[in-house]
C-alpha atoms as a PDB file:
ATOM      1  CA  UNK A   1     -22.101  12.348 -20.591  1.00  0.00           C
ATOM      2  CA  UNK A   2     -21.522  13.310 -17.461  1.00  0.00           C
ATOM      3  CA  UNK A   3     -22.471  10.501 -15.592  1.00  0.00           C
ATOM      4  CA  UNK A   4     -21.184   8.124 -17.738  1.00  0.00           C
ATOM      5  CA  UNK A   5     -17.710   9.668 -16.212  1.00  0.00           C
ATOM      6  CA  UNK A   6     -18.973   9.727 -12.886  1.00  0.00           C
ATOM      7  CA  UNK A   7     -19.768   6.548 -13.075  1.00  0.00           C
ATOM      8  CA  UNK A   8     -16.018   5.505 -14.852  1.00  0.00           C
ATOM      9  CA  UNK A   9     -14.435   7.044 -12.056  1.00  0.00           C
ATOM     10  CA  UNK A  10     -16.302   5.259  -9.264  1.00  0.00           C
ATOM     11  CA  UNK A  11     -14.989   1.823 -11.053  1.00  0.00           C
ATOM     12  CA  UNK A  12     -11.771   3.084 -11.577  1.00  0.00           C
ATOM     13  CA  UNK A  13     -11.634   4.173  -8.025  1.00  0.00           C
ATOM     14  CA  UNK A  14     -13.038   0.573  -6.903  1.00  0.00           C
ATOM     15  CA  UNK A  15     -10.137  -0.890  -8.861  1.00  0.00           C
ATOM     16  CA  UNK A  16      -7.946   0.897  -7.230  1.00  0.00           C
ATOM     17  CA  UNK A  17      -9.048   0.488  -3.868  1.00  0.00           C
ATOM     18  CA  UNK A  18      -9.593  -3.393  -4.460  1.00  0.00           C
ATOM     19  CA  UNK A  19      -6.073  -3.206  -6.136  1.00  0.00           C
ATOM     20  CA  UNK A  20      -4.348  -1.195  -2.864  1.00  0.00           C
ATOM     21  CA  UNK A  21      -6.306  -2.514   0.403  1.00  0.00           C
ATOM     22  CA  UNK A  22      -7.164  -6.132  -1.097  1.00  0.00           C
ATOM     23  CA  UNK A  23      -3.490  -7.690  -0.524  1.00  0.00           C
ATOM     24  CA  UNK A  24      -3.775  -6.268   3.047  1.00  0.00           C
ATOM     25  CA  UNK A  25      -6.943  -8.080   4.061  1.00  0.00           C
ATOM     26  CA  UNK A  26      -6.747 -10.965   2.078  1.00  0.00           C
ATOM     27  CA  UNK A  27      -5.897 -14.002   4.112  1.00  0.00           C
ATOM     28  CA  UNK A  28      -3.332 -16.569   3.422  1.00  0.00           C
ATOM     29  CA  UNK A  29      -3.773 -20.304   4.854  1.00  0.00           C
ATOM     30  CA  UNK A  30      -2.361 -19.522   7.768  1.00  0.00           C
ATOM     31  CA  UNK A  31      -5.169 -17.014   8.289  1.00  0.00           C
ATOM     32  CA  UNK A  32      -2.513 -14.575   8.410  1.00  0.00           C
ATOM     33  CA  UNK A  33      -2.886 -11.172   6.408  1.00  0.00           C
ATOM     34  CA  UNK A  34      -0.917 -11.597   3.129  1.00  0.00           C
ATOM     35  CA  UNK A  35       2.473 -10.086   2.717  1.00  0.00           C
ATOM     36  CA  UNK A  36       3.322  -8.174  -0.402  1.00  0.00           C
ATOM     37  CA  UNK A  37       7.072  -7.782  -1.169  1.00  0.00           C
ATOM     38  CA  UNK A  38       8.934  -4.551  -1.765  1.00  0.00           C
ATOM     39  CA  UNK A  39       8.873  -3.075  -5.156  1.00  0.00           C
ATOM     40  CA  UNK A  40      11.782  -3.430  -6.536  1.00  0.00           C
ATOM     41  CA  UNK A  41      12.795  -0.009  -7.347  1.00  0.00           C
ATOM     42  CA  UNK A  42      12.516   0.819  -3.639  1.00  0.00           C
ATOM     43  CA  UNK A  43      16.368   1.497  -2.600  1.00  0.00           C
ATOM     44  CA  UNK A  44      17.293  -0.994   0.778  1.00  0.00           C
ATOM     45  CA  UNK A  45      16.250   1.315   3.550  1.00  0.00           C
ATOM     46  CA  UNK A  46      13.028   1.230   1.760  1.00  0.00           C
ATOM     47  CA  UNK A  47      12.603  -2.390   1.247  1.00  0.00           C
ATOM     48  CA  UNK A  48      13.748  -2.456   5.055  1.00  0.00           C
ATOM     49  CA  UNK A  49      10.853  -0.142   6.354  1.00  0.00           C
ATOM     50  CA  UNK A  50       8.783  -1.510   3.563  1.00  0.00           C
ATOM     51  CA  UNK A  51       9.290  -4.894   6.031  1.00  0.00           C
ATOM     52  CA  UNK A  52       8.760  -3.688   8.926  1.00  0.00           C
ATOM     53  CA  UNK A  53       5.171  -2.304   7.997  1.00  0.00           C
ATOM     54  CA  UNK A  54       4.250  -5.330   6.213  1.00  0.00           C
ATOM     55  CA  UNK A  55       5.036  -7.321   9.586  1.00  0.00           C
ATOM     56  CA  UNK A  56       3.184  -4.904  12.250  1.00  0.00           C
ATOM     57  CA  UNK A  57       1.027  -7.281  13.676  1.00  0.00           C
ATOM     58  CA  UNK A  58      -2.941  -6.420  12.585  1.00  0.00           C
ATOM     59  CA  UNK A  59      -3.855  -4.884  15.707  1.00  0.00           C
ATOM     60  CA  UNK A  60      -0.745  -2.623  16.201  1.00  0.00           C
ATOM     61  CA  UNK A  61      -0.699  -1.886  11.835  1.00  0.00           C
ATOM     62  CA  UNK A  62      -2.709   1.625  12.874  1.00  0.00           C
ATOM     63  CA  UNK A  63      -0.643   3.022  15.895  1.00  0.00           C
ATOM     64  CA  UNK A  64       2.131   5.071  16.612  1.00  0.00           C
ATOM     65  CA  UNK A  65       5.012   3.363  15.506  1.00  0.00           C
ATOM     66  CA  UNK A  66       3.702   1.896  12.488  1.00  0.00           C
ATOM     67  CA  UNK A  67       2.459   5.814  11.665  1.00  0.00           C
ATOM     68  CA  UNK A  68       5.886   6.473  12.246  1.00  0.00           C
ATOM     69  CA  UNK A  69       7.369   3.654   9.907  1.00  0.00           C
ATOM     70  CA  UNK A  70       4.885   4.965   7.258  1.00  0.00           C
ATOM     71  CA  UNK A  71       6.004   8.112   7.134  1.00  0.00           C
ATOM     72  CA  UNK A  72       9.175   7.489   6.557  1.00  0.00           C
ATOM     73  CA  UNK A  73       8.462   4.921   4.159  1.00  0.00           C
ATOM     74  CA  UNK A  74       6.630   7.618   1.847  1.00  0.00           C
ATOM     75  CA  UNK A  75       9.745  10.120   2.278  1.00  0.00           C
ATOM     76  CA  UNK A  76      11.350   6.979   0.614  1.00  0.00           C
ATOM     77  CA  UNK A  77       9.136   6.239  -2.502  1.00  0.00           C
ATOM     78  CA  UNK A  78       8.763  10.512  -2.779  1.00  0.00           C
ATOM     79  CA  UNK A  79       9.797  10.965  -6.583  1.00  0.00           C
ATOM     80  CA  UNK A  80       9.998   7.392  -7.684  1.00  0.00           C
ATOM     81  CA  UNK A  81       8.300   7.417 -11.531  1.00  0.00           C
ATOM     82  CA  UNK A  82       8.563   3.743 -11.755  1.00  0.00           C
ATOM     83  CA  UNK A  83       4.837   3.062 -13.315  1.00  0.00           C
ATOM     84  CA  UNK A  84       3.405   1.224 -10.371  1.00  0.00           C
ATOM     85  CA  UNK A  85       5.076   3.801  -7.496  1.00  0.00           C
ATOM     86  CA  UNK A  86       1.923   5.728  -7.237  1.00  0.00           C
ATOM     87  CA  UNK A  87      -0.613   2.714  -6.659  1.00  0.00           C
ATOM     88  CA  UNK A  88       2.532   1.410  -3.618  1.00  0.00           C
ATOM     89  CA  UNK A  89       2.176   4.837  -2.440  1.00  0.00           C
ATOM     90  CA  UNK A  90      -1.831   4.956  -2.079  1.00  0.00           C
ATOM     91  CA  UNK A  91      -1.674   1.515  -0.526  1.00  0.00           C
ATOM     92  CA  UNK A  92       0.875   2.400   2.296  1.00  0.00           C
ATOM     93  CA  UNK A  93      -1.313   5.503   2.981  1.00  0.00           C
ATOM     94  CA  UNK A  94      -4.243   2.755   3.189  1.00  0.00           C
END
């Protein structure tokens, strides 16, 4: 019933969080914050400020400029209906 769905959504919505902010905080054995590369379907201006968000330090990956980058970065993937564009777009916002 209805908590049955309530309860589907709350794991699908785990999935997806696990699925969007995990790469992000995840540490490589450097002990630095993994990178993920550009989806491919990203055109090179994309994949550029795709880049340049992925290498904000940690402590600067919330301010101004990186806001700025993100932004910009979502005008990019606007529109995209590759499968896995939606899940890129919820991490970036993440």
């Amino acid at each position: 019933g209805a908590l049955s769905r309530v309860a589907g959504t709350m794991v699908s919505l785990s999935v997806v969080i696990l699925l969007t902010a995990g790469p992000r905080v995840a540490a490589q054995p450097q002990g630095q914050p993994q990178r993920m590369e550009p989806p491919k379907w990203l055109d090179d201006a994309g994949k550029d400020l795709w880049t340049d968000l992925e290498s904000e330090d940690e402590n600067k990956y919330y301010g101004d400029s990186a806001c700025d980058t993100r932004e910009k970065l979502l005008k990019a993937m606007a529109g995209k209906g590759d499968a896995s564009a939606a899940e890129h777009r919820t991490r970036i916002l993440l």
